[in-house]
Protein backbone atom coordinates (compact mmCIF):
# COMPACT_ATOMS: atom_id res chain seq x y z
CA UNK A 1 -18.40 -23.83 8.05
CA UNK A 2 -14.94 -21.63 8.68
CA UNK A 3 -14.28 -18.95 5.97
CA UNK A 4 -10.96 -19.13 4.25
CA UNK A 5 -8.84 -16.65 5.15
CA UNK A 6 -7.30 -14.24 2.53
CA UNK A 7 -3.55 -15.99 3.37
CA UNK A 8 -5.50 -19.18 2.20
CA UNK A 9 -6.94 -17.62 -0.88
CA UNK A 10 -4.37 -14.91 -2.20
CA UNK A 11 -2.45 -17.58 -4.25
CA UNK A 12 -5.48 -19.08 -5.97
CA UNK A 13 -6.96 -15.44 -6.65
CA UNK A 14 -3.77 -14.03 -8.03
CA UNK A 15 -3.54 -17.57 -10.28
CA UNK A 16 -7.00 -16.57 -11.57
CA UNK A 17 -5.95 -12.71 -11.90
CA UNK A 18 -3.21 -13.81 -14.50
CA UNK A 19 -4.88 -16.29 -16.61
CA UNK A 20 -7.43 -13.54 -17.25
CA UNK A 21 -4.53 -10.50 -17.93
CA UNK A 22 -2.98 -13.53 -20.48
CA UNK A 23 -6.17 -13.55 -22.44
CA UNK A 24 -6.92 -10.09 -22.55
CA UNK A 25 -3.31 -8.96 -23.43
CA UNK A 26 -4.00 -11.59 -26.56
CA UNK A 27 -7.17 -9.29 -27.57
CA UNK A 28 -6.81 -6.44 -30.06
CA UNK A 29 -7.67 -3.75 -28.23
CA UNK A 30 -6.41 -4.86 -24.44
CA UNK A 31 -6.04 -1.52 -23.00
CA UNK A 32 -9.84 -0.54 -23.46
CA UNK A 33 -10.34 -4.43 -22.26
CA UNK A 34 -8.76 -3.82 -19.29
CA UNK A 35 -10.37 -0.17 -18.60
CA UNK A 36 -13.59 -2.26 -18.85
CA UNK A 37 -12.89 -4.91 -16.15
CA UNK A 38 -10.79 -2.67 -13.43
CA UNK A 39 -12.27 -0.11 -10.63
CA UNK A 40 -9.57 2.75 -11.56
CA UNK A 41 -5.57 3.15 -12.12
CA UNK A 42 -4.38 5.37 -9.51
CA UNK A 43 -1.02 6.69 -8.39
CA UNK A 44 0.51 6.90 -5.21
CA UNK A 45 4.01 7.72 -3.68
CA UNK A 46 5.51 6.18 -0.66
CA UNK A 47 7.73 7.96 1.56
CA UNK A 48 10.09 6.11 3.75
CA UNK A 49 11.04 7.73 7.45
CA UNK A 50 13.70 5.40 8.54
CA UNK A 51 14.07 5.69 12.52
CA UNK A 52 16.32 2.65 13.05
CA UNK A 53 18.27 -0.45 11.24
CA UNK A 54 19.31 -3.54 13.03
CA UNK A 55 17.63 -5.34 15.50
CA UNK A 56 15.42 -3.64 16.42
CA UNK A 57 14.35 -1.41 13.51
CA UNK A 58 11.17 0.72 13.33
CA UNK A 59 10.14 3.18 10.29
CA UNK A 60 7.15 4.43 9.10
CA UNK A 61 5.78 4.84 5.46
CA UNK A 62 3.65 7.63 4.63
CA UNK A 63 1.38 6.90 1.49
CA UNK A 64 0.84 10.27 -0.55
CA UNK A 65 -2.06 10.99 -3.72
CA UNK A 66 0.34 12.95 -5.95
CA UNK A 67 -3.83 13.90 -7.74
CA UNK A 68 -4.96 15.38 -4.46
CA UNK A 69 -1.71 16.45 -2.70
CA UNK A 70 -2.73 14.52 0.16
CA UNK A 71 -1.91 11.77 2.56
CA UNK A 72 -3.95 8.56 2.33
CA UNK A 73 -2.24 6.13 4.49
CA UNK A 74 0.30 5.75 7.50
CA UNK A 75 1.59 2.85 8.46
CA UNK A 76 4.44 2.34 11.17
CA UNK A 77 6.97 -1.10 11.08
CA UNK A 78 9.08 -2.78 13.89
CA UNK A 79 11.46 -5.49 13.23
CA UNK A 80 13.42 -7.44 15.61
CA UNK A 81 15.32 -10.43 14.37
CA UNK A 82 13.49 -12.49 12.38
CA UNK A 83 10.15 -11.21 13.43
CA UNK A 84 8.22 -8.05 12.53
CA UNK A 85 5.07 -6.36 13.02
CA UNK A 86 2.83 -3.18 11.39
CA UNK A 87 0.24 -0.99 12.50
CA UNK A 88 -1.92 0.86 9.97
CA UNK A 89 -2.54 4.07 11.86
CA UNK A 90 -6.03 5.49 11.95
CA UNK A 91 -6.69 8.54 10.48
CA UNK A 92 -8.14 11.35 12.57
CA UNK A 93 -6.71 9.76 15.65
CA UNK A 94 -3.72 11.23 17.45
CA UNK A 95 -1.06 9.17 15.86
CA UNK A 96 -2.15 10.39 13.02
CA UNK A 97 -2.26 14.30 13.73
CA UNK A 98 1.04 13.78 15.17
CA UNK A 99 2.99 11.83 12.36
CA UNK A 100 1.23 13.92 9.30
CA UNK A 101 2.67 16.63 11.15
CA UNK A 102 5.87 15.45 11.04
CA UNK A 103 5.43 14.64 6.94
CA UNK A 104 4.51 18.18 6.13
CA UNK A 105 7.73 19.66 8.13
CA UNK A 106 10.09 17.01 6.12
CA UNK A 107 8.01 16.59 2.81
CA UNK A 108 9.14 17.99 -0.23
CA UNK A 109 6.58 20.85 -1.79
CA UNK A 110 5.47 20.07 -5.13
């Protein structure tokens, strides 16, 4: 038997995910409820390099931990016309040295 892809499953999961934030948000104490039943609240920040607009377009979003002052995520987006596509880049590979490079000449020091 074929597993159901996430695509197939996201709606019915995030259906679920709701009814059970409804009835904790009716409990008296939800905020300790919901510090029970989650992994961890974290923060991040995304910065947008925008290379291009139109068709096509291309930019890429580096994902920064404000708690640890570091990068955890780059991901680079092309877009033609009613089509796109997105390549989480691999950290400690080349693309990676090379764009968190470019981050720490244009990102602004906290």
């Amino acid at each position: 038997m074929e597993k159901e892809t996430c695509e197939k499953r996201i709606d019915k999961e995030l259906k679920y995910r709701i009814e059970n934030f409804k009835e904790i948000l009716k409990d008296e104490d939800p905020l300790s409820r919901i510090n029970e039943e989650s992994l961890a609240f974290s923060k991040k920040v995304v910065y947008t390099l925008e290379l291009s607009t139109g068709g096509p377009g291309d930019y890429v979003e580096f994902e920064y931990d404000t708690d640890t002052k570091r990068l955890i995520g780059i991901t680079y987006y092309y877009l033609d016309w009613f089509d796109s596509a997105k390549r989480e880049i691999k950290e400690n590979s080349e693309e990676w040295r090379v764009l968190e490079e470019v981050f720490n000449l244009i990102h602004p020091e906290e």
